[in-house]
C-alpha atoms as a PDB file:
ATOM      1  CA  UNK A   1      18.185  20.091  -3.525  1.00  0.00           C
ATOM      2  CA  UNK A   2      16.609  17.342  -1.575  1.00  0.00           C
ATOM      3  CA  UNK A   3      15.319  19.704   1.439  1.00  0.00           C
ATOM      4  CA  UNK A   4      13.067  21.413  -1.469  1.00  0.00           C
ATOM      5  CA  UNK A   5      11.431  17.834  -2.284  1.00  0.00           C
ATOM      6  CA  UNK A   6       8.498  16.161  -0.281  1.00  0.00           C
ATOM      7  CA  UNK A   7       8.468  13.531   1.343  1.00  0.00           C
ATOM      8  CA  UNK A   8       5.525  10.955   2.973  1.00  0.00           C
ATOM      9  CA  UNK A   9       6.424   9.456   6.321  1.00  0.00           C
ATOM     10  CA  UNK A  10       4.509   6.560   6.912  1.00  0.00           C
ATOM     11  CA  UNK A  11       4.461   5.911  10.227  1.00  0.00           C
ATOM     12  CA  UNK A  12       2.844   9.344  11.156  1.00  0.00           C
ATOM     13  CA  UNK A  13       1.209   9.561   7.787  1.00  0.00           C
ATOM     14  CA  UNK A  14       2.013  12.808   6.696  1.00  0.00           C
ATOM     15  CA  UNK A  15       4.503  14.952   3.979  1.00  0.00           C
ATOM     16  CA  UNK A  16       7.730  16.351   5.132  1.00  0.00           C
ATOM     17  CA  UNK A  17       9.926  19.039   3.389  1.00  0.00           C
ATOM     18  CA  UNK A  18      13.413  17.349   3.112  1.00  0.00           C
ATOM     19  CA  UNK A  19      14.338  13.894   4.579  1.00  0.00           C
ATOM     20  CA  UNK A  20      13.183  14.780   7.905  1.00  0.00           C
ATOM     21  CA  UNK A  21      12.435  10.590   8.517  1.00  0.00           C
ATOM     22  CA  UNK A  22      14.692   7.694   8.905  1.00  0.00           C
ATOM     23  CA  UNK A  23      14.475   6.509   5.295  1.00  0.00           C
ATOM     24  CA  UNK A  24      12.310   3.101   6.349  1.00  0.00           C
ATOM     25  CA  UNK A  25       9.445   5.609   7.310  1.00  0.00           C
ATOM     26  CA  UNK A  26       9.548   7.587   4.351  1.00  0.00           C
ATOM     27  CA  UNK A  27       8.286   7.650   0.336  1.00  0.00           C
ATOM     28  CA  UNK A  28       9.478  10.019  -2.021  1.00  0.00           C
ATOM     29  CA  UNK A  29      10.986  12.088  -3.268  1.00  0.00           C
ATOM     30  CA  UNK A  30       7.712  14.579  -4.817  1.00  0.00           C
ATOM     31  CA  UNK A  31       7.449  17.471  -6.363  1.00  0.00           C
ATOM     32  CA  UNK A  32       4.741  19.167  -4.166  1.00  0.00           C
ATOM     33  CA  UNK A  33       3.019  18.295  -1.067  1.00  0.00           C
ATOM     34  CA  UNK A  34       0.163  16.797  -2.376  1.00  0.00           C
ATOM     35  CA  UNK A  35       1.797  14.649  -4.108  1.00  0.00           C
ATOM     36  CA  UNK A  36       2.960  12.738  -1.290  1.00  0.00           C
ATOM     37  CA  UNK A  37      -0.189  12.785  -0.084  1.00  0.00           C
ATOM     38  CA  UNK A  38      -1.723  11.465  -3.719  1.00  0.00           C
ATOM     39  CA  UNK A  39       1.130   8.867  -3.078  1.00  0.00           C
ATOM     40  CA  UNK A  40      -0.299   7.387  -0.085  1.00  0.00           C
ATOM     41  CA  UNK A  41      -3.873   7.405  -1.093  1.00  0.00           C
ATOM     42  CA  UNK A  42      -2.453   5.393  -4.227  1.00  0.00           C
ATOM     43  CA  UNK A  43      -0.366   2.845  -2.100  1.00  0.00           C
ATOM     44  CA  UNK A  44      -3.727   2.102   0.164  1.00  0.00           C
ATOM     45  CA  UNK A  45      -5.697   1.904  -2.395  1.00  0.00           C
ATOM     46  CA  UNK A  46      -3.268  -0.567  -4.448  1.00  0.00           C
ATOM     47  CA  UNK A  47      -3.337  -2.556  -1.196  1.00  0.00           C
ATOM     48  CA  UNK A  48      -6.495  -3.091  -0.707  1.00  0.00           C
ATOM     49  CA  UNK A  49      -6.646  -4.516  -4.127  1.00  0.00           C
ATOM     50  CA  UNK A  50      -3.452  -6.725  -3.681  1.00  0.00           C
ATOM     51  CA  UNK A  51      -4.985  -7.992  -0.269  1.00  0.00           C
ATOM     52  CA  UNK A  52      -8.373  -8.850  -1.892  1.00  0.00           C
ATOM     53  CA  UNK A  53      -6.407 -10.729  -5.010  1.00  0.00           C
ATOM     54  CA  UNK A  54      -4.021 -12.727  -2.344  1.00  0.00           C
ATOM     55  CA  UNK A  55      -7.374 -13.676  -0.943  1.00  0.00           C
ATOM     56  CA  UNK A  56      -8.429 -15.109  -3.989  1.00  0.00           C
ATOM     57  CA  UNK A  57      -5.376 -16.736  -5.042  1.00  0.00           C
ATOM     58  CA  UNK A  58      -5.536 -18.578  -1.644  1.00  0.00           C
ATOM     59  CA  UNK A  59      -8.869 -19.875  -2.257  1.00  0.00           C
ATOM     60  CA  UNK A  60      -7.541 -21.151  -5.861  1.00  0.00           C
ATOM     61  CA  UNK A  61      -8.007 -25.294  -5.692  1.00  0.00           C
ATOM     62  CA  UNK A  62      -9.663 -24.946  -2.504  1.00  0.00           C
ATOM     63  CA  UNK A  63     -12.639 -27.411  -2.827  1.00  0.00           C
ATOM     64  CA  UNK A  64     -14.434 -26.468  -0.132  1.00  0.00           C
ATOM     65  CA  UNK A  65     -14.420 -22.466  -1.804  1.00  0.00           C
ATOM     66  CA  UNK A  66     -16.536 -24.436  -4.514  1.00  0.00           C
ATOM     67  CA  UNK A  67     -20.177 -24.047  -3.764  1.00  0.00           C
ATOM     68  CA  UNK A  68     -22.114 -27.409  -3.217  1.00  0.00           C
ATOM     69  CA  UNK A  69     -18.647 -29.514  -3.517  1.00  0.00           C
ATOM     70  CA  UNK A  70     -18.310 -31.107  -0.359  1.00  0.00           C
ATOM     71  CA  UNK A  71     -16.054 -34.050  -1.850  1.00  0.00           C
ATOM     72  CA  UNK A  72     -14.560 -35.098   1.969  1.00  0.00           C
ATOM     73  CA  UNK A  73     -18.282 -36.605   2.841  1.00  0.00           C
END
């Protein structure tokens, strides 16, 4: 059954019929080809939002991040 699923491979970015990938390079199993593809676009998209919130959280008690507060002078 699993060579009639999709698969994403992420190193070469694009859906494979059966686990054609080492399984460290691959997402899935999906129904249909797209959506694998639907699957990536959602992973890159949830990481660009993770990335930007990490960026945030970084600046979180950072007094310099707070405009006008320049308490070292």
């Amino acid at each position: 059954m699993d060579d009639k699923q999709w698969y994403f491979n992420t190193v070469t970015e694009q859906p494979e019929l059966g686990k054609l990938s080492p399984i460290g390079q691959r997402m899935g199993p999906y129904k249909t080809k797209q959506d694998a593809l639907d699957a990536w676009k959602i992973v890159k998209e949830r990481n660009t939002v993770w990335d930007e919130q990490t960026r945030e959280w970084n600046k979180w008690g950072d007094k310099s991040a707070v405009s006008g507060d320049d308490s070292r002078s």
